[in-house]
Protein backbone atom coordinates (compact mmCIF):
# COMPACT_ATOMS: atom_id res chain seq x y z
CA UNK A 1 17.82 8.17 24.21
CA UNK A 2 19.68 8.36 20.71
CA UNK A 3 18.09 5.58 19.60
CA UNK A 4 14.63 6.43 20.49
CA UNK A 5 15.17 9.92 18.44
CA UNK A 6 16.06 7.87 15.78
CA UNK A 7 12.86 5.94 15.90
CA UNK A 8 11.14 9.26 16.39
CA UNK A 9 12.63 10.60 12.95
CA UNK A 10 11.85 7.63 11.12
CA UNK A 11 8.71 7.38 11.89
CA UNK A 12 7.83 10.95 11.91
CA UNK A 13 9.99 11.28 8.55
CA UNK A 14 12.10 14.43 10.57
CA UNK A 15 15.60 14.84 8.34
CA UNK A 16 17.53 15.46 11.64
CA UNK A 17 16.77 13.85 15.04
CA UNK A 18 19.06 16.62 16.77
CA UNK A 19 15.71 18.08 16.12
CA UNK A 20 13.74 16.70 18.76
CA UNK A 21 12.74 17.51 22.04
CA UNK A 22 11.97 15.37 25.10
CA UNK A 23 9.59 16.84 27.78
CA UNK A 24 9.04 15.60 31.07
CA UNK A 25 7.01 16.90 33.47
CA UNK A 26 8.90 18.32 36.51
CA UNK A 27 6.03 17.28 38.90
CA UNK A 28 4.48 19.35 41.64
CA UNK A 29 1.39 19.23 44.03
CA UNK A 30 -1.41 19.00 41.67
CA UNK A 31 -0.02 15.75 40.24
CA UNK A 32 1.63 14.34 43.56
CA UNK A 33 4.74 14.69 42.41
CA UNK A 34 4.43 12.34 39.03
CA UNK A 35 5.05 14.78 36.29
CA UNK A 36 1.54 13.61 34.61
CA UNK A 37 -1.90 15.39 34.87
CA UNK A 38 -4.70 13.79 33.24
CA UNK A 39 -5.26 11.45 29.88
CA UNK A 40 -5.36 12.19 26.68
CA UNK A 41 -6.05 9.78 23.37
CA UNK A 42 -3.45 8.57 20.69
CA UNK A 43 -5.73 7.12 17.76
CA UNK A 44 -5.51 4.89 14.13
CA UNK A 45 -8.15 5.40 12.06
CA UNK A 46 -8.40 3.62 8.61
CA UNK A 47 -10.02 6.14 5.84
CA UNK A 48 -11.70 3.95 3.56
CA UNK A 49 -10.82 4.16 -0.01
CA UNK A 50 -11.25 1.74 -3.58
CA UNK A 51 -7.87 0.01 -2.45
CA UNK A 52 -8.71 -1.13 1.41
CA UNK A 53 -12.38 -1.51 0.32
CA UNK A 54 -10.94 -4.15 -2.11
CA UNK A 55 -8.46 -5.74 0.21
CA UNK A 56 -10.98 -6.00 3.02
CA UNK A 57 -13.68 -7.62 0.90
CA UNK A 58 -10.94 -10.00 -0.50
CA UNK A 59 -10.22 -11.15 3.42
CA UNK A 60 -6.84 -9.65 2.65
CA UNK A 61 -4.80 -10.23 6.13
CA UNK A 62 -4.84 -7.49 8.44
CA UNK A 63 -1.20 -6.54 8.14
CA UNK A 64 -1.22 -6.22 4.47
CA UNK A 65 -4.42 -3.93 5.03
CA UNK A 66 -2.46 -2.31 7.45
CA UNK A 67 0.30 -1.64 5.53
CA UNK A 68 -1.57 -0.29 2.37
CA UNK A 69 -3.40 2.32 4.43
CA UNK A 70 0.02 3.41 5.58
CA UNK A 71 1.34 3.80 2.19
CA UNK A 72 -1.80 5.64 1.62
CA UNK A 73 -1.19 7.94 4.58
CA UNK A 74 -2.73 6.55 7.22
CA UNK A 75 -1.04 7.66 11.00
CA UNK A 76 -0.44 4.55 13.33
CA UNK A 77 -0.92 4.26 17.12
CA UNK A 78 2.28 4.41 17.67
CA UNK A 79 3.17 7.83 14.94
CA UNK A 80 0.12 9.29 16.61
CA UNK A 81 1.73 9.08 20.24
CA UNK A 82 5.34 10.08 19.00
CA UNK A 83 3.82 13.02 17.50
CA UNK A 84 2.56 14.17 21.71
CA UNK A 85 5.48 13.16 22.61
CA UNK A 86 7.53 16.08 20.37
CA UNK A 87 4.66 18.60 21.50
CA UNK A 88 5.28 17.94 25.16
CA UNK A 89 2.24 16.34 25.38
CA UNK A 90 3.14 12.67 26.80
CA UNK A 91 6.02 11.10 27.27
CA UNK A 92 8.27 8.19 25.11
CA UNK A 93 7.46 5.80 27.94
CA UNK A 94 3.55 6.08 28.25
CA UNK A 95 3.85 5.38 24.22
CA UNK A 96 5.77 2.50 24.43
CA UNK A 97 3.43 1.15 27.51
CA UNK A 98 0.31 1.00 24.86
CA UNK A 99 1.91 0.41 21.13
CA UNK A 100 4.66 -1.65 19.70
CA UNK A 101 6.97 -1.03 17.18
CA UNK A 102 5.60 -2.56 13.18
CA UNK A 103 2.59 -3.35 14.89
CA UNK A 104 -0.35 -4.60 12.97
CA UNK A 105 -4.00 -3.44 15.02
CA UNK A 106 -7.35 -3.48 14.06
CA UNK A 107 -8.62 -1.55 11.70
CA UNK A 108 -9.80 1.29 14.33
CA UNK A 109 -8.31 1.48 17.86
CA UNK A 110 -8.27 4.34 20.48
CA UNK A 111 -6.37 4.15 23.60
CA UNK A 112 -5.17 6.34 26.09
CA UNK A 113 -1.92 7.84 27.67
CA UNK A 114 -1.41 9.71 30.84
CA UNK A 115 -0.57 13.07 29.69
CA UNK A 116 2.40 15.66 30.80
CA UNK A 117 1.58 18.84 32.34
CA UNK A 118 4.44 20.76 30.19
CA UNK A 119 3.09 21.54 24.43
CA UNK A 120 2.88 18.20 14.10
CA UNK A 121 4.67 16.78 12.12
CA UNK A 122 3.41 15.66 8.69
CA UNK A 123 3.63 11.66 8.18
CA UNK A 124 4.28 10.26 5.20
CA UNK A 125 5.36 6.80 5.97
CA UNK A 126 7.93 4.65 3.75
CA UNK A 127 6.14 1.18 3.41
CA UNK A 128 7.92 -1.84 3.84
CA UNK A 129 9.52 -3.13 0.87
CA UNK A 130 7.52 -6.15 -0.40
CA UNK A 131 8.71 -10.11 -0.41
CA UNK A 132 10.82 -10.77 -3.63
CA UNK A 133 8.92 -12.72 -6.49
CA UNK A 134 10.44 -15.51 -8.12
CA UNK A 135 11.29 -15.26 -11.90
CA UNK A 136 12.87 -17.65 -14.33
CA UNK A 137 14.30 -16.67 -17.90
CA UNK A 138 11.00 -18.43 -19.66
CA UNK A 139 8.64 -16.39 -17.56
CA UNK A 140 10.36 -13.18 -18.82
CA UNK A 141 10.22 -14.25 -21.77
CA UNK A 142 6.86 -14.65 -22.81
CA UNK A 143 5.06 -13.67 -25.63
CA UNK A 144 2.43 -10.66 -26.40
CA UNK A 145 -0.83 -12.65 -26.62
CA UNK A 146 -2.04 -9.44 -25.80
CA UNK A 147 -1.67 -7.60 -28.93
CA UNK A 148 -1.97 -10.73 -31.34
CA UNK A 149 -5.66 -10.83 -29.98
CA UNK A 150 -5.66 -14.51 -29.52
CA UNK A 151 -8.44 -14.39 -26.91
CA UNK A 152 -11.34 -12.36 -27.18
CA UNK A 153 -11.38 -9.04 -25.46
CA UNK A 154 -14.43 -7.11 -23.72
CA UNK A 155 -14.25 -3.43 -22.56
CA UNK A 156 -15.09 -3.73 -18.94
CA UNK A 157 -14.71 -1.80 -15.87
CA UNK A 158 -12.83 -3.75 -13.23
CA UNK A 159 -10.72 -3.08 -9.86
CA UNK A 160 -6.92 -3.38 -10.39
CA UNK A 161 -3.77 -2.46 -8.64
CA UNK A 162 -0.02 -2.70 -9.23
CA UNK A 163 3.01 -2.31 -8.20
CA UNK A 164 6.25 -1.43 -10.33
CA UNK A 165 8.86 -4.46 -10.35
CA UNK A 166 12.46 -4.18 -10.32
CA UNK A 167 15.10 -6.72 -10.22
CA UNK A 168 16.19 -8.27 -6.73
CA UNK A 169 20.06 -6.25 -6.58
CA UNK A 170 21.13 -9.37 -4.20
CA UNK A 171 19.45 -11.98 -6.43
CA UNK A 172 18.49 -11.38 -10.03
CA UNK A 173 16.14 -14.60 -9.53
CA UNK A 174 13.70 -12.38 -7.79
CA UNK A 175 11.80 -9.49 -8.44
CA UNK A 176 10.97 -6.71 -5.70
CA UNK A 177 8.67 -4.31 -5.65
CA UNK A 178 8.41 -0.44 -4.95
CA UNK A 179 6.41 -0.86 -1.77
CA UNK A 180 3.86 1.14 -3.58
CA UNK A 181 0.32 -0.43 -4.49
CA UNK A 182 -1.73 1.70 -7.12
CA UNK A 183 -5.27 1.53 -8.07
CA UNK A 184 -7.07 2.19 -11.33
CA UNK A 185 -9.60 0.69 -13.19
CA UNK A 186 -9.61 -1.45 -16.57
CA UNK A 187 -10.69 -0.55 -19.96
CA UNK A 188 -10.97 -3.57 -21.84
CA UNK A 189 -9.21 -7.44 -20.74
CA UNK A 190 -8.62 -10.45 -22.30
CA UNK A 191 -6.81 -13.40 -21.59
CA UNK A 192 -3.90 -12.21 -23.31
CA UNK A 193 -3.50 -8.96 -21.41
CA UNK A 194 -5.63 -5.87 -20.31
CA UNK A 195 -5.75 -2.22 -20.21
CA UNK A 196 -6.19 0.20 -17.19
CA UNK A 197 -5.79 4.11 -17.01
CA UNK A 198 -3.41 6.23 -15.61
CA UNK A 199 -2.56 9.30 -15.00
CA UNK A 200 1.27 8.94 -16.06
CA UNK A 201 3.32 7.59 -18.55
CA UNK A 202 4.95 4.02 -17.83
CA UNK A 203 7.62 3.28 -19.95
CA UNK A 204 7.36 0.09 -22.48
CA UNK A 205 8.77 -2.71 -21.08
CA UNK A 206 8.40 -1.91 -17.63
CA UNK A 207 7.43 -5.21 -15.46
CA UNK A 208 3.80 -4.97 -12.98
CA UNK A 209 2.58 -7.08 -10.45
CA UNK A 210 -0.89 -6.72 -11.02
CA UNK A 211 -4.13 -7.78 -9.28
CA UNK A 212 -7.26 -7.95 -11.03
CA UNK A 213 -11.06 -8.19 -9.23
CA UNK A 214 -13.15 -9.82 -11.98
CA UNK A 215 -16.45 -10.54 -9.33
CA UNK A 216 -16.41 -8.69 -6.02
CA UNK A 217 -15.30 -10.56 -3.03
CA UNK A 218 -13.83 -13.41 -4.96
CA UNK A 219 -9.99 -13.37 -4.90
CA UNK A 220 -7.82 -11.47 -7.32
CA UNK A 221 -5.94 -12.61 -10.16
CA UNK A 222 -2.60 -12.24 -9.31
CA UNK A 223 0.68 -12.32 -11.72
CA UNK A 224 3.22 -10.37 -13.39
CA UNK A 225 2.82 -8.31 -16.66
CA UNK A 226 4.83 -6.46 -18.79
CA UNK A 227 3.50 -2.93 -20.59
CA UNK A 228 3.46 -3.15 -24.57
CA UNK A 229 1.90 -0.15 -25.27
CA UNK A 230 0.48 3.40 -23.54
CA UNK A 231 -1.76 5.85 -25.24
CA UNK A 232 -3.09 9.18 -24.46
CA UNK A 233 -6.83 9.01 -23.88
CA UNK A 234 -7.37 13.25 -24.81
CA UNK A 235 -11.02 13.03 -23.63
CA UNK A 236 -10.02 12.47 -20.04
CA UNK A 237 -6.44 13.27 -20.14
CA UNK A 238 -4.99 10.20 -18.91
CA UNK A 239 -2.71 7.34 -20.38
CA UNK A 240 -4.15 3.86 -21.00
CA UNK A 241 -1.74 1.51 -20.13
CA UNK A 242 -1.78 -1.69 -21.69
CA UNK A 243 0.19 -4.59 -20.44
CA UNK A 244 0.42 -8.26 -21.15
CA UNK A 245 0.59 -11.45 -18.68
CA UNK A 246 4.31 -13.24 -17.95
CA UNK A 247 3.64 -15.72 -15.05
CA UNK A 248 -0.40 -15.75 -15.09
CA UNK A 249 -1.63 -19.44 -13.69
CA UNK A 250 -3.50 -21.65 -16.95
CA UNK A 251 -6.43 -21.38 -14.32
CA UNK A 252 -6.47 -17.72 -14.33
CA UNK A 253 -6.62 -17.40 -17.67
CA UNK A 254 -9.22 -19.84 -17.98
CA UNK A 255 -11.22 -17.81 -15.89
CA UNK A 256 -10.60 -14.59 -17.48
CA UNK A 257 -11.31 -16.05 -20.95
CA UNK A 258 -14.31 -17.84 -19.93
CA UNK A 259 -15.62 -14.18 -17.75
CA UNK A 260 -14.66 -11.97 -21.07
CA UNK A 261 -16.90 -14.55 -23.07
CA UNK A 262 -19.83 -14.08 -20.87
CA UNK A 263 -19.83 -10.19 -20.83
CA UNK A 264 -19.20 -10.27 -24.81
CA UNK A 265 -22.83 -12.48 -25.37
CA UNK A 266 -24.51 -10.77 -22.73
CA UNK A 267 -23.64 -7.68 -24.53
């Protein structure tokens, strides 16, 4: 029982599992004696936003979706029947009979659990932390081709997200991230680097994993990138953010350089 609170309060993000409450029906004539009475329907529904529309039309895989709606705030199966199980509603067992713990569904399920005869808490789940990222001394190292304009740069409006990078504490050959994924959009990119708004300051220096959507449903570009600079954009009261590639692939930046070219003589 302990450690079912426990996974309870985690899940539920409750401070104390002391707090919580198991109900079981007593039984009596109207259910034969079973303690149950009745269905009722635990659900997961994705809310579709700029981040999952991106990952879905990218093919992402379905646990990655899964796990960015979460950080977003989505309620799983399994959150959904542990909250009816603290209101009296169900019980831990007819949970456990239709989810599984980490579980990774479709994008939209509904199932049902018998429900007690006895009857919210607010979810905000802490996403997994993300798969360390190698990084060598020469990646870190790499030089602001951003600001030195060697490639030509087109204001564009693109997709991006990131995530903030921290060194690996067991292994300073890796780099972790938050857990978090963000979403903005770019102002201008370039081979060297680009520039996306946001709504915060991020200090210079600070190390991104950032994805990039140049065409829609073609796969992101994907690398590392350190900020050199963040302005204050007064008209609209956010911070552009401007950041410059460490690890990015010499086919990425082909493609970048060759898609900034295009947009600059179609202009």
């Amino acid at each position: 029982m302990l450690e079912l609170k426990e996974e309870i309060a985690q899940a539920l993000k409750i401070d104390n599992f002391d707090k919580i409450k198991i109900y079981r029906g007593r039984g009596c004539e109207h259910c034969n004696q079973t303690g149950y009475l009745g269905r009722t329907a635990i659900y997961e529904v994705l809310m579709m936003d700029e981040t999952i529309r991106t990952a879905i039309l990218e093919k992402g895989r379905s646990d990655d979706i899964k796990r960015t709606a979460m950080q977003h705030g989505m309620v799983t199966l399994r959150q959904d029947g542990w909250r009816k199980v603290i209101q009296g509603v169900t019980t831990p067992e007819e949970v456990m009979n239709v989810t599984v713990k980490e579980e990774y569904p479709d994008i939209v399920k509904n199932l049902a659990v018998k429900a007690t005869q006895p009857s919210v808490a607010v979810f905000t789940n802490k996403s997994p932390a993300s798969p360390g990222r190698p990084v060598t001394s020469e990646i870190l190292a790499a030089k602001n081709e951003y600001d030195q304009r060697i490639y030509p740069r087109v204001l564009e409006k693109l997709n991006i997200r990131f995530q903030f990078m921290k060194k690996d504490p067991n292994d300073s050959n890796f780099l972790i991230a938050d857990g978090v994924e963000h979403s903005s959009h770019t102002r201008d990119i370039s081979a060297g680097g680009v520039t996306f708004g946001c709504g915060y300051v991020v200090p210079l220096g600070t190390i991104l994993n950032v994805k990039i959507q140049l065409n829609e449903g073609e796969r992101s570009i994907d690398c590392l990138a350190r900020v050199c600079r963040v302005e204050e954009d007064a008209a609209s009261g956010m911070f552009n953010i401007a950041v410059y590639y460490l690890d990015i692939s010499s086919a990425d930046r082909v493609k970048i350089n060759q898609f900034a070219k295009l947009k600059l003589e179609n202009k």
